[in-house]
C-alpha atoms as a PDB file:
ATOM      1  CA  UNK A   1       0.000   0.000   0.000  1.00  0.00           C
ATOM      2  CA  UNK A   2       1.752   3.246  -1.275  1.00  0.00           C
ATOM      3  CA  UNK A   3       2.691   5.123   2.340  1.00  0.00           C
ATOM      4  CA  UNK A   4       1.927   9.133   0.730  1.00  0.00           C
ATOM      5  CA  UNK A   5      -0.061  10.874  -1.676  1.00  0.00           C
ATOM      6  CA  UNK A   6       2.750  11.129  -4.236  1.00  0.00           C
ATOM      7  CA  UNK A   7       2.996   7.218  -4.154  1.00  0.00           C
ATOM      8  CA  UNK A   8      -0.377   6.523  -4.411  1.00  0.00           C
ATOM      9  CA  UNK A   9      -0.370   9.632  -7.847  1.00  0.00           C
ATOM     10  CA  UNK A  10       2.709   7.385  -9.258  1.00  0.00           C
ATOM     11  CA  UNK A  11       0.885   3.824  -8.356  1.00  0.00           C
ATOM     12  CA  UNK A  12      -2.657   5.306  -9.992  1.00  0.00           C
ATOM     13  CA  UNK A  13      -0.218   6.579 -13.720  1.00  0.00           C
ATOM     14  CA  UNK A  14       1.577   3.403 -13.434  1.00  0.00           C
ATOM     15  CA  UNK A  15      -2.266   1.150 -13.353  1.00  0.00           C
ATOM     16  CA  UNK A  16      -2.905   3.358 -16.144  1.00  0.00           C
ATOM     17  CA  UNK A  17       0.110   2.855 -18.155  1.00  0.00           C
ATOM     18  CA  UNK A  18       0.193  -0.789 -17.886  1.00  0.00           C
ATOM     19  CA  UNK A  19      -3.391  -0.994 -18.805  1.00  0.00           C
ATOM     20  CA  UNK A  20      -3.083   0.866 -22.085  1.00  0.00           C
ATOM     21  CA  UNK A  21      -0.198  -1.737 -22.737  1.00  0.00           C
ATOM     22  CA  UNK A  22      -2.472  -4.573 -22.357  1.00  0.00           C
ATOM     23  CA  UNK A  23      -5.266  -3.107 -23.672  1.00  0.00           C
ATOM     24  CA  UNK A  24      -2.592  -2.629 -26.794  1.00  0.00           C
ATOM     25  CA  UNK A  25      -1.270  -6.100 -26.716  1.00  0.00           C
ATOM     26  CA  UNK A  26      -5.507  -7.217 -26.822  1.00  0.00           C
ATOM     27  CA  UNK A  27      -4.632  -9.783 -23.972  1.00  0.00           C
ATOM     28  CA  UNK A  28      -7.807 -10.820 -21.923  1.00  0.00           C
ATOM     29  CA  UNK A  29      -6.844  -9.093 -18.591  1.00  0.00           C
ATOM     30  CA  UNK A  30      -5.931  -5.987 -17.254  1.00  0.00           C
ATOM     31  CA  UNK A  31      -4.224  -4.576 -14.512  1.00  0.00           C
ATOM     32  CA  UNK A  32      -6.890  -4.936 -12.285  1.00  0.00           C
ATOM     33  CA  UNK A  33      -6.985  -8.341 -12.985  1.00  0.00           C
ATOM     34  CA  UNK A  34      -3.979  -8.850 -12.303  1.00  0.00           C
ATOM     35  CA  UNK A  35      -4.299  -6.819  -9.141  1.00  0.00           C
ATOM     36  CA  UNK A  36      -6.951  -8.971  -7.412  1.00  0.00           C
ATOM     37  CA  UNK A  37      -4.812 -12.506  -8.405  1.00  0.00           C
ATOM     38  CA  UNK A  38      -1.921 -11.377  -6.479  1.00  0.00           C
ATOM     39  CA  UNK A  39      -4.028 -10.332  -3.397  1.00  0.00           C
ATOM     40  CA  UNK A  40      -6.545 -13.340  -3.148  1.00  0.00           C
ATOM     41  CA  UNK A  41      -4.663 -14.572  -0.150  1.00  0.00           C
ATOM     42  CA  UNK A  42      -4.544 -11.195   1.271  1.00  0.00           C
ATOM     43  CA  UNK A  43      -7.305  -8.594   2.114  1.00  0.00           C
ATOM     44  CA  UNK A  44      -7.777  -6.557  -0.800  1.00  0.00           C
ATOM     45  CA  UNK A  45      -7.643  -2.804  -1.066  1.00  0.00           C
ATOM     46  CA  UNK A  46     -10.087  -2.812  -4.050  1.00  0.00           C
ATOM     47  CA  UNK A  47     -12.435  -0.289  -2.064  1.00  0.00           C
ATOM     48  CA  UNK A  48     -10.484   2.091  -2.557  1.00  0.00           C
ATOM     49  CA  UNK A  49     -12.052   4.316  -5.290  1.00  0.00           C
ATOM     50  CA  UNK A  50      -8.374   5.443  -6.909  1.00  0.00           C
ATOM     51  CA  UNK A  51      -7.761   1.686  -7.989  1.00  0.00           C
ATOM     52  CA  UNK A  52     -11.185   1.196  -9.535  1.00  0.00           C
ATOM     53  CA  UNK A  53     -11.383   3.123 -12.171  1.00  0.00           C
ATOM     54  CA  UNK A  54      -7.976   4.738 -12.821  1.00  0.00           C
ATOM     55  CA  UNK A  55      -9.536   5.834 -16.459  1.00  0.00           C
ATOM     56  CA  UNK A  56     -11.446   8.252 -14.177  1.00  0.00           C
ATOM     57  CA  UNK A  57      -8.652   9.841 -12.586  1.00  0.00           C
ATOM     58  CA  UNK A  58      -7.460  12.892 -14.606  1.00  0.00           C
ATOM     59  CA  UNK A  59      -3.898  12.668 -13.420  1.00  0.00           C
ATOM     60  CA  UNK A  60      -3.665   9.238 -14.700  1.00  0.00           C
ATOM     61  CA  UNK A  61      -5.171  10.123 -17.880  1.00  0.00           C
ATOM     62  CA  UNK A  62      -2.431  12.455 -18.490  1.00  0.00           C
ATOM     63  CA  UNK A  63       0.316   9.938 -17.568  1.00  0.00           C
ATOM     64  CA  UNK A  64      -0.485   8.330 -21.236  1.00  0.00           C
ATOM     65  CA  UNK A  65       1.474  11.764 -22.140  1.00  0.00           C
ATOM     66  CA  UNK A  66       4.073  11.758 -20.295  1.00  0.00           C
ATOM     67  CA  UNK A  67       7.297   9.005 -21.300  1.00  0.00           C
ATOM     68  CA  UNK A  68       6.928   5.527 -19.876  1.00  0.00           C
ATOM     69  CA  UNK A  69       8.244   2.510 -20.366  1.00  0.00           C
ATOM     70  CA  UNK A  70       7.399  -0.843 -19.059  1.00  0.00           C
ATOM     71  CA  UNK A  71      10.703  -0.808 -17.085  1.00  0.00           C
ATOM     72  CA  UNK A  72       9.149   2.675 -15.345  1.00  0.00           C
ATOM     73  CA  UNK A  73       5.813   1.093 -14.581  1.00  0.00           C
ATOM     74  CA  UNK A  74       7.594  -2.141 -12.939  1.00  0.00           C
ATOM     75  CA  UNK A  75       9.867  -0.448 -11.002  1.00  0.00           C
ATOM     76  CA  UNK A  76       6.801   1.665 -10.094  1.00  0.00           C
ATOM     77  CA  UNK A  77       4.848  -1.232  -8.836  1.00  0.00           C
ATOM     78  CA  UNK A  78       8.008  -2.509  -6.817  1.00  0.00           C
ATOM     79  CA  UNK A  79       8.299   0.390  -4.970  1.00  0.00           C
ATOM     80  CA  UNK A  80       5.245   1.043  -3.935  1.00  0.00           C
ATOM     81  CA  UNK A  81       4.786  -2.286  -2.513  1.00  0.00           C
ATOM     82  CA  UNK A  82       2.958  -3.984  -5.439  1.00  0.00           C
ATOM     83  CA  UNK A  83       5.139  -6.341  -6.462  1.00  0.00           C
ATOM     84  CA  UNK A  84       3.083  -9.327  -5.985  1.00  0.00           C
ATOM     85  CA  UNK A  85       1.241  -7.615  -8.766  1.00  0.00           C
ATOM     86  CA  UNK A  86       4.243  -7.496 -11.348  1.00  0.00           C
ATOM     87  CA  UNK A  87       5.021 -11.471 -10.152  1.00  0.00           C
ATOM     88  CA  UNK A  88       1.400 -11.946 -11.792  1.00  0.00           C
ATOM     89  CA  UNK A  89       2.113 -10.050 -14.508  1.00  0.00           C
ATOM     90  CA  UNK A  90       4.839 -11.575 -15.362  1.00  0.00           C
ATOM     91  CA  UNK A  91       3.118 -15.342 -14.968  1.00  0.00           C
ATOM     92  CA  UNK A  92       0.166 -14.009 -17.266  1.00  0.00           C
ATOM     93  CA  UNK A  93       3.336 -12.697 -20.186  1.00  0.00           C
ATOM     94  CA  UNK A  94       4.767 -16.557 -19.631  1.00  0.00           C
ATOM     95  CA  UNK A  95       1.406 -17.931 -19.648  1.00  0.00           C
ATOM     96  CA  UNK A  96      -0.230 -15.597 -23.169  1.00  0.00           C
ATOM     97  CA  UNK A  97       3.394 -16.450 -24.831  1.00  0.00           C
ATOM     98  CA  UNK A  98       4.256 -12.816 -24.841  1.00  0.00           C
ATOM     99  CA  UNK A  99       7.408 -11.098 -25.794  1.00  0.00           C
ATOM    100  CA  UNK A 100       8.664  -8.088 -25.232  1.00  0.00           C
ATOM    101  CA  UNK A 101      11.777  -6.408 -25.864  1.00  0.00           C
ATOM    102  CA  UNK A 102      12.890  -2.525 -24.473  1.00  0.00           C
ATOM    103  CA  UNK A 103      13.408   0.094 -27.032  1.00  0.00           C
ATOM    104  CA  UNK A 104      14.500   3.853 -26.658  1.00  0.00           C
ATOM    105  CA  UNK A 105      14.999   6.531 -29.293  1.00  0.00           C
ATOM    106  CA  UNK A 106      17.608   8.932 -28.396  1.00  0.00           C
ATOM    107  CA  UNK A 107      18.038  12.495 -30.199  1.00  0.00           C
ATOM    108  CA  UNK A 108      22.013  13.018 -31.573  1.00  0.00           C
ATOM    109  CA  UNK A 109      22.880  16.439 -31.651  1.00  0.00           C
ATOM    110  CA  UNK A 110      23.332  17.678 -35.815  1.00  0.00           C
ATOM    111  CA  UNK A 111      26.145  19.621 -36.370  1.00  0.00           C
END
């Protein structure tokens, strides 16, 4: 459970994030899905309204503009104490025959 209000802000983008990549990939879960797996032998924070819906959340909504990566949203999940979550995720990528591979685009200065 994210301890402050700016870990619960990065935890709600980083829900976000990793839905639009599943929602992109057309797999037949998402991150709330995921979510309640990892906690079904623990009591579940699903009450809380910020983890419902994260689509609702204007803050998260605008995290689909700002630069992500799925390195940023698992390291995201780890430190906010979610990473049962990211053990499930990574099950499900085993389990759909995913892969996945890291790319960045770097700007070279023109002379």
């Amino acid at each position: 459970m994210p301890e402050n209000d700016e870990d619960r802000l990065s935890l709600v983008k980083a829900i976000h994030q990793l839905n639009f990549y599943l929602h992109t990939l057309g797999v037949p879960f998402t991150a709330i899905d995921l979510y309640k797996r990892a906690n079904t032998k623990r009591e579940s924070n699903l009450e809380e309204v910020w983890l419902q819906d994260v689509s609702q959340i204007p803050e998260a909504v605008k995290a689909l503009d700002e630069p992500f990566t799925t390195v940023t949203i698992v390291e995201t999940l780890m430190r906010t104490g979610y990473s049962s979550v990211v053990r499930v995720l990574m099950r499900e990528i085993r389990h759909q025959k995913i892969t996945y591979s890291q790319a960045y685009i770097m700007a070279t200065p023109r002379n």
